[in-house]
C-alpha atoms as a PDB file:
ATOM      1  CA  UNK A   1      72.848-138.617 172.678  1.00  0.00           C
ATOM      2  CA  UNK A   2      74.444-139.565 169.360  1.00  0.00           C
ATOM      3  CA  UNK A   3      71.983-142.884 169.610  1.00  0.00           C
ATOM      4  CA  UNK A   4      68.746-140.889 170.384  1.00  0.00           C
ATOM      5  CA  UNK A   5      69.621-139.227 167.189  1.00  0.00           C
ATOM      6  CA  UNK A   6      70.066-141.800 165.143  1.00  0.00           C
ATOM      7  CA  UNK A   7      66.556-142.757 165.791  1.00  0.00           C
ATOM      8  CA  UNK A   8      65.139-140.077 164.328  1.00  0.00           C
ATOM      9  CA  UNK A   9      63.004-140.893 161.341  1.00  0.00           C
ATOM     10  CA  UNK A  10      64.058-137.711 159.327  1.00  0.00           C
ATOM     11  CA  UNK A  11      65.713-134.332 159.791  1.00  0.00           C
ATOM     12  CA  UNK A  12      63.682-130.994 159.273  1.00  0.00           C
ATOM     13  CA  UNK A  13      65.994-128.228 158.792  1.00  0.00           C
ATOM     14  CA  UNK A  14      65.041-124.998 159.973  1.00  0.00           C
ATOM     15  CA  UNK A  15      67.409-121.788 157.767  1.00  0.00           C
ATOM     16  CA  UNK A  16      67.138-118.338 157.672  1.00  0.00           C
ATOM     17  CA  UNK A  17      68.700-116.238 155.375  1.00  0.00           C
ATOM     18  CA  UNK A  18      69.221-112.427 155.739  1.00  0.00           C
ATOM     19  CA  UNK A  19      67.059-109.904 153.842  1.00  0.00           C
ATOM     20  CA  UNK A  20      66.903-106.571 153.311  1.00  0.00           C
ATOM     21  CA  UNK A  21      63.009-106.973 152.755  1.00  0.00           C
ATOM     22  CA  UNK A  22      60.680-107.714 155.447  1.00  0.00           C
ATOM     23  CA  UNK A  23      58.516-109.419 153.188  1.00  0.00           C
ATOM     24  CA  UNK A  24      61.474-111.942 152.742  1.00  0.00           C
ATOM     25  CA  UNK A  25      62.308-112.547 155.944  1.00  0.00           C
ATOM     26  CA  UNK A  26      62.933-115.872 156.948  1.00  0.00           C
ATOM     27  CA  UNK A  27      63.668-114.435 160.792  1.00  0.00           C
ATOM     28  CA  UNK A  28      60.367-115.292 162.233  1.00  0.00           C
ATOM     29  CA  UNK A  29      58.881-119.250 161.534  1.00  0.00           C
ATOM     30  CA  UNK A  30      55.895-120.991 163.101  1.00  0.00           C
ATOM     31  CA  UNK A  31      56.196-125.121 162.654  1.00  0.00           C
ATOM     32  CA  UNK A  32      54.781-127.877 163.913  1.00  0.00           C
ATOM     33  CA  UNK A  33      56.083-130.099 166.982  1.00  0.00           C
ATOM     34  CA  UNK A  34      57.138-133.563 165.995  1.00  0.00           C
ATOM     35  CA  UNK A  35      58.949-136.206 168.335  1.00  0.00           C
ATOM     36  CA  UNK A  36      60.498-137.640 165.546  1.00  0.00           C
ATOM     37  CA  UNK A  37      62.161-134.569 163.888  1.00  0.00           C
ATOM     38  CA  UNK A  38      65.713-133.016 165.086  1.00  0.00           C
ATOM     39  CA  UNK A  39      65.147-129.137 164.306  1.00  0.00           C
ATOM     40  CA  UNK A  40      68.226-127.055 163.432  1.00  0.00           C
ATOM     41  CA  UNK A  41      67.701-123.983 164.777  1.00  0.00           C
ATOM     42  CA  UNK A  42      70.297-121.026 163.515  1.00  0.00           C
ATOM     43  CA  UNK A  43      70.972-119.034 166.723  1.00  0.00           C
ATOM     44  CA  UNK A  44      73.703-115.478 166.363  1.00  0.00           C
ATOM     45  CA  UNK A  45      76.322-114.362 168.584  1.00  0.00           C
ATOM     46  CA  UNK A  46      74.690-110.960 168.584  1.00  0.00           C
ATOM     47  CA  UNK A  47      71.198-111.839 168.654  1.00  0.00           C
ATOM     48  CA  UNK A  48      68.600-113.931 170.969  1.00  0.00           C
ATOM     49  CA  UNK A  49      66.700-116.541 169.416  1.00  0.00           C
ATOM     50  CA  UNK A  50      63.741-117.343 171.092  1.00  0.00           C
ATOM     51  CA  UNK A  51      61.954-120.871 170.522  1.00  0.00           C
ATOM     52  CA  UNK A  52      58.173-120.574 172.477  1.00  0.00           C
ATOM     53  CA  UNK A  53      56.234-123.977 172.824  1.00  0.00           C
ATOM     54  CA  UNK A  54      52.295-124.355 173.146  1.00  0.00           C
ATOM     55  CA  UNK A  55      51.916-124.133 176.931  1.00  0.00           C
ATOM     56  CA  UNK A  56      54.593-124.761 179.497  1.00  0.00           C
ATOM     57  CA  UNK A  57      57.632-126.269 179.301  1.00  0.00           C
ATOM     58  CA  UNK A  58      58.244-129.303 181.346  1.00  0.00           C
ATOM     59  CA  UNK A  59      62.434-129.870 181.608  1.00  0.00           C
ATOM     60  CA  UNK A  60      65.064-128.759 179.378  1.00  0.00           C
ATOM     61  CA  UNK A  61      68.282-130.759 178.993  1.00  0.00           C
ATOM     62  CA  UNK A  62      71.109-129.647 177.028  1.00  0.00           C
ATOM     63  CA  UNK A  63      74.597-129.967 176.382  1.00  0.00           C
ATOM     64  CA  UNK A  64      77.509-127.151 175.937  1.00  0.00           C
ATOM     65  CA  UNK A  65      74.747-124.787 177.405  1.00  0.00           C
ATOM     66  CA  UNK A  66      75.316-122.302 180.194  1.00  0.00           C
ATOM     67  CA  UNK A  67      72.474-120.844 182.359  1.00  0.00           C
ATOM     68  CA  UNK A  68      74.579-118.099 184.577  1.00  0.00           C
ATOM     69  CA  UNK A  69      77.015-116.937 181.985  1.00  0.00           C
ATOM     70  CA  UNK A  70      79.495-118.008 184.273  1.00  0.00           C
ATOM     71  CA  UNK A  71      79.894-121.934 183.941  1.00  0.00           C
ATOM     72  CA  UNK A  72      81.738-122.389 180.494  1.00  0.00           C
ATOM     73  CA  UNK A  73      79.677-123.065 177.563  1.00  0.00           C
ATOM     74  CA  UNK A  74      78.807-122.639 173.490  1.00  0.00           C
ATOM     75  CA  UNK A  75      75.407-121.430 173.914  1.00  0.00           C
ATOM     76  CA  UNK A  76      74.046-118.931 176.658  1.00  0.00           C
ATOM     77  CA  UNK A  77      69.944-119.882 177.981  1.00  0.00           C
ATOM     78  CA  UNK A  78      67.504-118.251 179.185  1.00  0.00           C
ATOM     79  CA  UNK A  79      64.093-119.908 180.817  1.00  0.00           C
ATOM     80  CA  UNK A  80      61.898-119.384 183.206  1.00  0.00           C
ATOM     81  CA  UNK A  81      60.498-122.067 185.634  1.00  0.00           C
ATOM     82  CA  UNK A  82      56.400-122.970 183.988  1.00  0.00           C
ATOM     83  CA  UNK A  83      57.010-120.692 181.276  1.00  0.00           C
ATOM     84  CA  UNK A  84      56.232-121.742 177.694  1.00  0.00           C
ATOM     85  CA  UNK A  85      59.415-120.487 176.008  1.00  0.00           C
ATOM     86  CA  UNK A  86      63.351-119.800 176.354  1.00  0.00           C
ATOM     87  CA  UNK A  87      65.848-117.618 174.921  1.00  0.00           C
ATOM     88  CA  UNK A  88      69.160-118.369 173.326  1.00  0.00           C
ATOM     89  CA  UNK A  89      72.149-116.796 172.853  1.00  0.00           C
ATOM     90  CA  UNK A  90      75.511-118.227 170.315  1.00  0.00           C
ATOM     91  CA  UNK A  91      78.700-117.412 172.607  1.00  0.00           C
ATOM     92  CA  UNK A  92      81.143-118.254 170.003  1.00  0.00           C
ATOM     93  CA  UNK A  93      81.684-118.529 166.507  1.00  0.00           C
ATOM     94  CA  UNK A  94      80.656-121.900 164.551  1.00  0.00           C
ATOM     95  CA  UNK A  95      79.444-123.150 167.699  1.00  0.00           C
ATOM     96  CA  UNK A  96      77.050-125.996 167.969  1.00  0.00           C
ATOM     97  CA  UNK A  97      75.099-127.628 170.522  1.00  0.00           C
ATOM     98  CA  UNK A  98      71.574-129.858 171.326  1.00  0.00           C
ATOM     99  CA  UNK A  99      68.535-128.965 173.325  1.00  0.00           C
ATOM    100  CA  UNK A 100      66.239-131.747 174.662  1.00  0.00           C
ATOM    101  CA  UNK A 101      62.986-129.928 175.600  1.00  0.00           C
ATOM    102  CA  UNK A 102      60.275-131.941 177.460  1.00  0.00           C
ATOM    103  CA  UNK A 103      56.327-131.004 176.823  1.00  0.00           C
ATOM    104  CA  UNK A 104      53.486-132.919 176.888  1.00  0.00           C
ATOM    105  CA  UNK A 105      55.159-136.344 178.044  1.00  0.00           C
ATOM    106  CA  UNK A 106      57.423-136.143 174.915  1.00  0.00           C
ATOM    107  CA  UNK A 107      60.824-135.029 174.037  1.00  0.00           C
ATOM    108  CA  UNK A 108      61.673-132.576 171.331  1.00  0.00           C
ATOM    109  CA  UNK A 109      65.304-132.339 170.037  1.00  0.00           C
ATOM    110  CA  UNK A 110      66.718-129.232 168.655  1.00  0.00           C
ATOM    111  CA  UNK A 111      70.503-128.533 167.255  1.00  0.00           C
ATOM    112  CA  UNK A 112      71.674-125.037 167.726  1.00  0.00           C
ATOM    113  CA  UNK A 113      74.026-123.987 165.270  1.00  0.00           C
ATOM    114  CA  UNK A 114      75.764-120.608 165.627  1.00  0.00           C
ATOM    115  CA  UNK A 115      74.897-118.361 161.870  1.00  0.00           C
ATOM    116  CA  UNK A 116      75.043-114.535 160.489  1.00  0.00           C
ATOM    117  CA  UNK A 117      71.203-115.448 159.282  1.00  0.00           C
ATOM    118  CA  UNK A 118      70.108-116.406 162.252  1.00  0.00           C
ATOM    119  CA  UNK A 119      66.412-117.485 163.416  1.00  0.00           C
ATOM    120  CA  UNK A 120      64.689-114.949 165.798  1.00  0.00           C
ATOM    121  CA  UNK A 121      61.500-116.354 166.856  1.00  0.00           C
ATOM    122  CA  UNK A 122      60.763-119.897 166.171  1.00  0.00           C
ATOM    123  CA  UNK A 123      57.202-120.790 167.263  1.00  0.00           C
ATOM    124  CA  UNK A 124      55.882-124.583 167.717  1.00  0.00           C
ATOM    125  CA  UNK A 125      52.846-125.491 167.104  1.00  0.00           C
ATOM    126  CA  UNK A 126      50.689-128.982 168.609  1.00  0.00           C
ATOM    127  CA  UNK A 127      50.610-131.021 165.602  1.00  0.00           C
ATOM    128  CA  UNK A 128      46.858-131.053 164.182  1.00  0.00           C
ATOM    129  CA  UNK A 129      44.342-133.705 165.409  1.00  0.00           C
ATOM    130  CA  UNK A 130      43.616-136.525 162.609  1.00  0.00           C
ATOM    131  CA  UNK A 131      40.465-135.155 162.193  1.00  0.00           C
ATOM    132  CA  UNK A 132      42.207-131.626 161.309  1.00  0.00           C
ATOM    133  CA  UNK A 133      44.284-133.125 159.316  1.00  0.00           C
ATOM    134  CA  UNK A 134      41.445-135.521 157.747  1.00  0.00           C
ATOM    135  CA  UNK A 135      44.167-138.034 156.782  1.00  0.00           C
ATOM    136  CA  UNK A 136      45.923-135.654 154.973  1.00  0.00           C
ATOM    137  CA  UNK A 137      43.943-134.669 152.667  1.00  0.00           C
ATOM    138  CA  UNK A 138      41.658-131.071 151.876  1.00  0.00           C
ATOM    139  CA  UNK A 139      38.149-131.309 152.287  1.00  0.00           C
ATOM    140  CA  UNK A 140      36.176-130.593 149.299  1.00  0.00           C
ATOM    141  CA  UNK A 141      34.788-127.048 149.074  1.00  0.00           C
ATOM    142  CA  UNK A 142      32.137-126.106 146.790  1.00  0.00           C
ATOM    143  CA  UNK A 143      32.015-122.786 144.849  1.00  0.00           C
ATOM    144  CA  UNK A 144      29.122-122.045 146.412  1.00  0.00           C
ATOM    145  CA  UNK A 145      30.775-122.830 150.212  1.00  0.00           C
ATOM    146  CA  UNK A 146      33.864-120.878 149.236  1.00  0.00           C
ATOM    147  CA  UNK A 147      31.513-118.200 148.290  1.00  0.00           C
ATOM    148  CA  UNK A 148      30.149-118.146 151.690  1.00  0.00           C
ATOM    149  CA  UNK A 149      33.202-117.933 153.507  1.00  0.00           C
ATOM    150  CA  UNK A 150      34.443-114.544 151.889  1.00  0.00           C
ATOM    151  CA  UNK A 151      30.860-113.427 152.970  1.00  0.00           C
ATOM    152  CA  UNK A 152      31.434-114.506 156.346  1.00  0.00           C
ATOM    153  CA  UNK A 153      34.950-112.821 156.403  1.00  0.00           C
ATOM    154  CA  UNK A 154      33.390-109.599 155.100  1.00  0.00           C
ATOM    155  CA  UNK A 155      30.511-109.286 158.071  1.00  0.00           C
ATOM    156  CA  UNK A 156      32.919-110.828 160.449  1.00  0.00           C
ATOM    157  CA  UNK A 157      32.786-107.897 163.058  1.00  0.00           C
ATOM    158  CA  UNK A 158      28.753-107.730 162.800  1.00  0.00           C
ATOM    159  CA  UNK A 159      28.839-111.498 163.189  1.00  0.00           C
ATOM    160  CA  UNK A 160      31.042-111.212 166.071  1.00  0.00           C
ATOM    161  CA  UNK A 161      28.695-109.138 167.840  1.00  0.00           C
ATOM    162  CA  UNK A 162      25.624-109.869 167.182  1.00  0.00           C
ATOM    163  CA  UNK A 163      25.832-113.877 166.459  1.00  0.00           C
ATOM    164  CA  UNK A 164      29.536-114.957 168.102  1.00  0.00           C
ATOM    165  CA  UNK A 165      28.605-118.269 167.868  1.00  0.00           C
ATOM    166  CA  UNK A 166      28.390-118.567 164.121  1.00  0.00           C
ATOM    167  CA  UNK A 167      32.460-118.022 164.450  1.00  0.00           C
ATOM    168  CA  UNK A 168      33.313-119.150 167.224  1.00  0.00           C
ATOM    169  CA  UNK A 169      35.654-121.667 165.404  1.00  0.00           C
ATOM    170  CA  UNK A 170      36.922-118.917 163.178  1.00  0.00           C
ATOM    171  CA  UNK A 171      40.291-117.866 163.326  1.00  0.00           C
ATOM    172  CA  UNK A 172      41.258-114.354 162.933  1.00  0.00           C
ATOM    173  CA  UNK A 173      43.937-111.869 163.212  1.00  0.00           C
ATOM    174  CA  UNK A 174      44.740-108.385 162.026  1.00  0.00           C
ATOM    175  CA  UNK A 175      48.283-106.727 160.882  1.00  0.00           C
ATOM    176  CA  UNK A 176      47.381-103.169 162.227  1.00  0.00           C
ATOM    177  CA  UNK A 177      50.480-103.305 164.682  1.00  0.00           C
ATOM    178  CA  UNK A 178      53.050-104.873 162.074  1.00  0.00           C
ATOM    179  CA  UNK A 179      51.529-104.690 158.663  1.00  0.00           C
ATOM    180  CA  UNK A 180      52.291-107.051 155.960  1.00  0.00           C
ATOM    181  CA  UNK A 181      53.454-105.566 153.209  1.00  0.00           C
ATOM    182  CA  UNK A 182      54.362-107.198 149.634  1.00  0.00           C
ATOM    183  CA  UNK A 183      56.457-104.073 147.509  1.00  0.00           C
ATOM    184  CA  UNK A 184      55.748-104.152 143.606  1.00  0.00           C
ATOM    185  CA  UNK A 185      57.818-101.057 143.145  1.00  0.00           C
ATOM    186  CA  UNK A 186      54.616 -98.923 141.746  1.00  0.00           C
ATOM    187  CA  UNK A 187      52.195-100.769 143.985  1.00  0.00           C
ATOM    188  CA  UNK A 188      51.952-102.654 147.170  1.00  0.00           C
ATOM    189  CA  UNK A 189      49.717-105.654 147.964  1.00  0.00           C
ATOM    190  CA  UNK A 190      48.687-105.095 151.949  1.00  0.00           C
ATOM    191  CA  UNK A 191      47.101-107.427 154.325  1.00  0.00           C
ATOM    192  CA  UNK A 192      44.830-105.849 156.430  1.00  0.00           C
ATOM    193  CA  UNK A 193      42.757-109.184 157.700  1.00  0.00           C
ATOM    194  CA  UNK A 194      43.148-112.873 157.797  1.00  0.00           C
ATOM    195  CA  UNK A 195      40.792-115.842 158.730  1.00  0.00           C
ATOM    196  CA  UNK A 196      41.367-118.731 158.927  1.00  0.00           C
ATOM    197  CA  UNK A 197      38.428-121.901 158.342  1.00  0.00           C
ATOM    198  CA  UNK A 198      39.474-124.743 159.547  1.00  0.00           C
ATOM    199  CA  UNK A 199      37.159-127.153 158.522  1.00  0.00           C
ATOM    200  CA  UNK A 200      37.820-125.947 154.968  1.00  0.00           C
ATOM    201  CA  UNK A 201      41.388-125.667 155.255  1.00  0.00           C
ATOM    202  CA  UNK A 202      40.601-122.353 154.135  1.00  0.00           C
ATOM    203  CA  UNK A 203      42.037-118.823 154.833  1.00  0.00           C
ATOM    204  CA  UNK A 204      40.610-115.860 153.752  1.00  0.00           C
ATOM    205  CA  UNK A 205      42.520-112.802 153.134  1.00  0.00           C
ATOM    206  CA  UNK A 206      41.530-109.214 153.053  1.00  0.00           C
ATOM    207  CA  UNK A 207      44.115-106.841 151.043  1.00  0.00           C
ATOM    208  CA  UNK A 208      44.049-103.528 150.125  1.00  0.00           C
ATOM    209  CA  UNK A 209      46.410-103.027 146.607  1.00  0.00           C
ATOM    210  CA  UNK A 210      47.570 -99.656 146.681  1.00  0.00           C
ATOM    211  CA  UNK A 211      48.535 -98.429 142.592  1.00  0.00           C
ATOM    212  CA  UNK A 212      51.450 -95.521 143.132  1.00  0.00           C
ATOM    213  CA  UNK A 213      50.852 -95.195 139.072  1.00  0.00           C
ATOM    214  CA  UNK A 214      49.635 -92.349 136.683  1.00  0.00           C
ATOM    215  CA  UNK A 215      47.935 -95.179 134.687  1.00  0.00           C
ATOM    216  CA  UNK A 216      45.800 -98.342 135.637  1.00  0.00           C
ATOM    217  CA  UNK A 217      47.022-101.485 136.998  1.00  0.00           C
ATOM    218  CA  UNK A 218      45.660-104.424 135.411  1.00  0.00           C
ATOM    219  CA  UNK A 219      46.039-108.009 137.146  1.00  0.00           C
ATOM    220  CA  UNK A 220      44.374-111.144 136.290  1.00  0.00           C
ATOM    221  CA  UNK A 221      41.732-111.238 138.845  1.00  0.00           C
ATOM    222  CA  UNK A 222      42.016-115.159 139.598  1.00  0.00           C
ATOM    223  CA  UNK A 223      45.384-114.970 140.008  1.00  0.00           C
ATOM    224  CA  UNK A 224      45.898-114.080 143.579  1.00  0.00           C
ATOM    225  CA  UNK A 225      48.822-116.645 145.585  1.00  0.00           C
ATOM    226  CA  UNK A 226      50.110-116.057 148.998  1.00  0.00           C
ATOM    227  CA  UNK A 227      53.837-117.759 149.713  1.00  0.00           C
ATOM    228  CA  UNK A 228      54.418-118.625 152.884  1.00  0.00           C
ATOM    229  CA  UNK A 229      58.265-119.516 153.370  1.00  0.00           C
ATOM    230  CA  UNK A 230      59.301-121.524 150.154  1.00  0.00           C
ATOM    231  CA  UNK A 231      55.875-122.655 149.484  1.00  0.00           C
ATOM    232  CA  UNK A 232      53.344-121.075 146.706  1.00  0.00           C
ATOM    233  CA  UNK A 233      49.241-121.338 147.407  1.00  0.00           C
ATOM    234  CA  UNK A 234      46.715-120.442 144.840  1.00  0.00           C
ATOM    235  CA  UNK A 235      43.986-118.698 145.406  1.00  0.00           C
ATOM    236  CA  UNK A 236      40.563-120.690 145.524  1.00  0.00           C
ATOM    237  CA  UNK A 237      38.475-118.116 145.157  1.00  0.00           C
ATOM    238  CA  UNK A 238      38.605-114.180 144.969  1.00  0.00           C
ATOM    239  CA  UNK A 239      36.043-110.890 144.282  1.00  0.00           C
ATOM    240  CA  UNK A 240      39.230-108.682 142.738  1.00  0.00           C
ATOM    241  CA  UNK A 241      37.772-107.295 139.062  1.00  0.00           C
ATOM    242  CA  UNK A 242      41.351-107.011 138.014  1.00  0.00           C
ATOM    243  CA  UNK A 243      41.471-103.311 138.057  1.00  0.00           C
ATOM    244  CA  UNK A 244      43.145-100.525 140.495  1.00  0.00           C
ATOM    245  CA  UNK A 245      42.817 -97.109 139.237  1.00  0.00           C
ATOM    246  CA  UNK A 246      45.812 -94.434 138.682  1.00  0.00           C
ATOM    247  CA  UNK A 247      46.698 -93.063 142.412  1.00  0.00           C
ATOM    248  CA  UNK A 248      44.171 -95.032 143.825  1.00  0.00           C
ATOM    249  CA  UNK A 249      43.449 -98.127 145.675  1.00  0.00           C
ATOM    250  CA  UNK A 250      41.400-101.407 145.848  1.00  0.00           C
ATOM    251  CA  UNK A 251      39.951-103.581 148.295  1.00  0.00           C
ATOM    252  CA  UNK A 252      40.044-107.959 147.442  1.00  0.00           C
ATOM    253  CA  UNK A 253      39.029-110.806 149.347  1.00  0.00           C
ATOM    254  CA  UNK A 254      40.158-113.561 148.268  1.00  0.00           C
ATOM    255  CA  UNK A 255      41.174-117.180 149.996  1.00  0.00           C
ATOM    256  CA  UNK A 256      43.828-120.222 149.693  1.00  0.00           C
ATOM    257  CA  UNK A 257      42.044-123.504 150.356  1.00  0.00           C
ATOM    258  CA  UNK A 258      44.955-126.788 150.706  1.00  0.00           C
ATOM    259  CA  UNK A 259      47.683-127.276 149.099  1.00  0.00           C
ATOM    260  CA  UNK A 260      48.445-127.361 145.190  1.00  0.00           C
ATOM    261  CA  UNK A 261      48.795-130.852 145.407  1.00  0.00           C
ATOM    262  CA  UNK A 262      45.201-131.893 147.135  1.00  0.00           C
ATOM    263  CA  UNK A 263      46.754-132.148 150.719  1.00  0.00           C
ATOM    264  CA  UNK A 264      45.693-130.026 153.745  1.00  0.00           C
ATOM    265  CA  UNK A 265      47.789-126.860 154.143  1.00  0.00           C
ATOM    266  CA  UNK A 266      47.241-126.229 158.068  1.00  0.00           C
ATOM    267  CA  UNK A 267      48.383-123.074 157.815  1.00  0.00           C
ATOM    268  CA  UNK A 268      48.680-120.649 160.755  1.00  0.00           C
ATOM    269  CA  UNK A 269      47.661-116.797 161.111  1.00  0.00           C
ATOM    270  CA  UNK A 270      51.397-116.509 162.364  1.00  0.00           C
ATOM    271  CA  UNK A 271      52.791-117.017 159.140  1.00  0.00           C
ATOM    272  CA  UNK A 272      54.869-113.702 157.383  1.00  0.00           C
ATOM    273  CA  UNK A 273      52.656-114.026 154.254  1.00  0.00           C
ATOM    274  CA  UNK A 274      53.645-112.431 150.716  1.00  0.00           C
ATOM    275  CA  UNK A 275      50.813-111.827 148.315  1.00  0.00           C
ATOM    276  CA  UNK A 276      51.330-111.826 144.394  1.00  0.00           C
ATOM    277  CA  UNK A 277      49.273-111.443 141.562  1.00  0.00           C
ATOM    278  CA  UNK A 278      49.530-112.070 138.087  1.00  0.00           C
ATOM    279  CA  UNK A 279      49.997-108.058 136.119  1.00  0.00           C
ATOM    280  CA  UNK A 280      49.014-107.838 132.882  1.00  0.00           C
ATOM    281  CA  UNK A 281      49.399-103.793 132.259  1.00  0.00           C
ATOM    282  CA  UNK A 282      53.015-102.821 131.882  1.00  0.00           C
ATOM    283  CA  UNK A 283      55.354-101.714 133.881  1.00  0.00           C
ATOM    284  CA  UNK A 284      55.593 -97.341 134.032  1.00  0.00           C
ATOM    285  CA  UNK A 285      58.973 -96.857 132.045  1.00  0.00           C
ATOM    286  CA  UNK A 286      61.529 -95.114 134.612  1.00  0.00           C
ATOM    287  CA  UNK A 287      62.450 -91.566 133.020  1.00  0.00           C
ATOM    288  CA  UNK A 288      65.586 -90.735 132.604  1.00  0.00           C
ATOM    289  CA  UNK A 289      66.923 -87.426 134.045  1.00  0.00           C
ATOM    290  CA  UNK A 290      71.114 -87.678 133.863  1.00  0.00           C
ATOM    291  CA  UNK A 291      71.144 -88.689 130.352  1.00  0.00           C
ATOM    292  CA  UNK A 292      73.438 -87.131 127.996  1.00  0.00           C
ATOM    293  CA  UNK A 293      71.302 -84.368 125.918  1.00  0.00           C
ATOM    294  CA  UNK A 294      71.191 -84.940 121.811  1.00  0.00           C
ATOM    295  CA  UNK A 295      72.443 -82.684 119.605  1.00  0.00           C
ATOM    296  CA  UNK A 296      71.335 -83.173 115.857  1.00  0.00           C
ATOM    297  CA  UNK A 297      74.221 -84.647 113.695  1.00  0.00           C
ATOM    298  CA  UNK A 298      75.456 -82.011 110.883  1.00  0.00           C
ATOM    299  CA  UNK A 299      75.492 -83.588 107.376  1.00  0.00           C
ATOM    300  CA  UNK A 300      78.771 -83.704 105.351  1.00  0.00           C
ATOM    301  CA  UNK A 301      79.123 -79.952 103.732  1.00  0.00           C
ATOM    302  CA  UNK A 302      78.785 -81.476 100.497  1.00  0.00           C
ATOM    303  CA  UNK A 303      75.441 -82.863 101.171  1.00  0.00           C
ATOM    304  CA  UNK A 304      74.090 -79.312 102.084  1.00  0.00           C
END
């Protein structure tokens, strides 16, 4: 095994690190398969860690794995015969152990390492054709094009209806079930809708920014960036006018088109996105209720 290993062109290293936030959460990852890549996958004593593969799962071979419970082992399984995912479980403390998964006539390797941040839901993807990935690099999108697409995104359910073939290769999903939510303290940034163009490379995202302010938040209207696990995207393009009213809320389209550095970002719908923009109105000052009251300070008595 040690040999197979040392094959390996380079390590990807999978972490996740515990958060309080949701929006932070590392717990839930979507990558891409690669033959050449060992994937360290954190896996908890107390938790099951579920890995789920494109379509069904040919063999599994491991070592220091138990099926049954029963037979001694570092690292419980579970998998079903033709399904397109298993489950594991840590069974002791700073335990560590390899999974050789079989699917589509090649062999994935994966290192299971037991953690307190552990990953819950790891979700490969098939890698991206070469003409998806257009040899690495993003395609060029005109304003005009990038104008088109938010106008697509907005009459996507009339389009869907009445012409499904003019998005047909349109990706879309929405958050009703599990919202995602990005917390500013005095306002949120929700996404309600996201498409995804992949000819473009594009995603388009529909938020609603909710201002829990007496006075008006004030953005930079261009400014718009989604991260998606430790990487920042710009926006390309957006319709925000850089304005939410006091109590109120407002509705932006805007989309993320490659990568910062010119290169495509093949990024899925699966991804726990966090949407930021740029503020440019202060912050409402937090009152202060248990501060010591002020009494006026009596002048000497012979300055009275």
């Amino acid at each position: 095994m040690k040999s197979i290993v040392n094959l390996l062109s380079f390590i990807v290293v999978v972490l996740a690190t515990a958060s309080a936030s949701a929006q932070s959460s590392k717990e839930i990852l979507t990558d891409f398969l690669d033959a050449n890549v060992l994937v360290v996958v954190p896996v908890a004593t107390n938790r099951a860690t579920t890995i789920s593969f494109p379509s069904a799962i040919t063999a599994i071979d491991g070592a220091g794995v138990t099926v049954d419970g029963k037979t001694p082992g570092l690292f419980q399984l579970a998998h079903t015969g033709g399904s397109a995912f298993l489950s594991v479980r840590a069974l002791l403390p700073k335990a560590s152990a390899n999974l050789n998964i079989r699917w589509n006539n090649c062999t994935y390797v994966f290192e299971l390492v037991e953690s307190d941040a552990p990953v819950l839901s790891l979700n490969m993807e098939a890698p991206p054709t070469p003409e998806e990935e257009d040899v690495g690099h993003a395609p060029e999108v005109s304003p005009l094009k990038l104008l088109s697409l938010l106008d697509k995104a907005r009459a996507f359910p009339l389009l869907k209806e009445q012409q499904p073939e003019s998005v047909a290769d349109v990706g879309f999903t929405t958050y009703d079930g599990k919202p995602l939510v990005s917390d500013f303290n005095d306002y949120q940034i929700q996404i309600e809708q996201a498409f995804r163009f992949n000819a473009e490379d594009t995603l388009v995202f529909r938020v609603v920014i909710t201002n829990e302010a007496d006075a008006p938040l004030i953005y930079e209207p261009d400014s718009f960036a989604i991260r998606a696990g430790n990487r920042l995207y710009p926006q390309s393009i957006s319709d925000a006018d850089g304005v939410v009213p006091p109590k109120g809320q407002s509705i932006v389209y805007f989309a993320v088109t490659g990568t910062p550095d010119g290169g495509r970002n093949n990024l899925s719908l699966k991804n726990q996105f966090i949407v930021m923009i740029k503020r440019l109105s202060p912050p409402p000052i937090a009152a202060v209720t248990n501060a010591p009251s002020a009494h006026p300070i009596r002048p000497p008595r012979h300055q009275q």
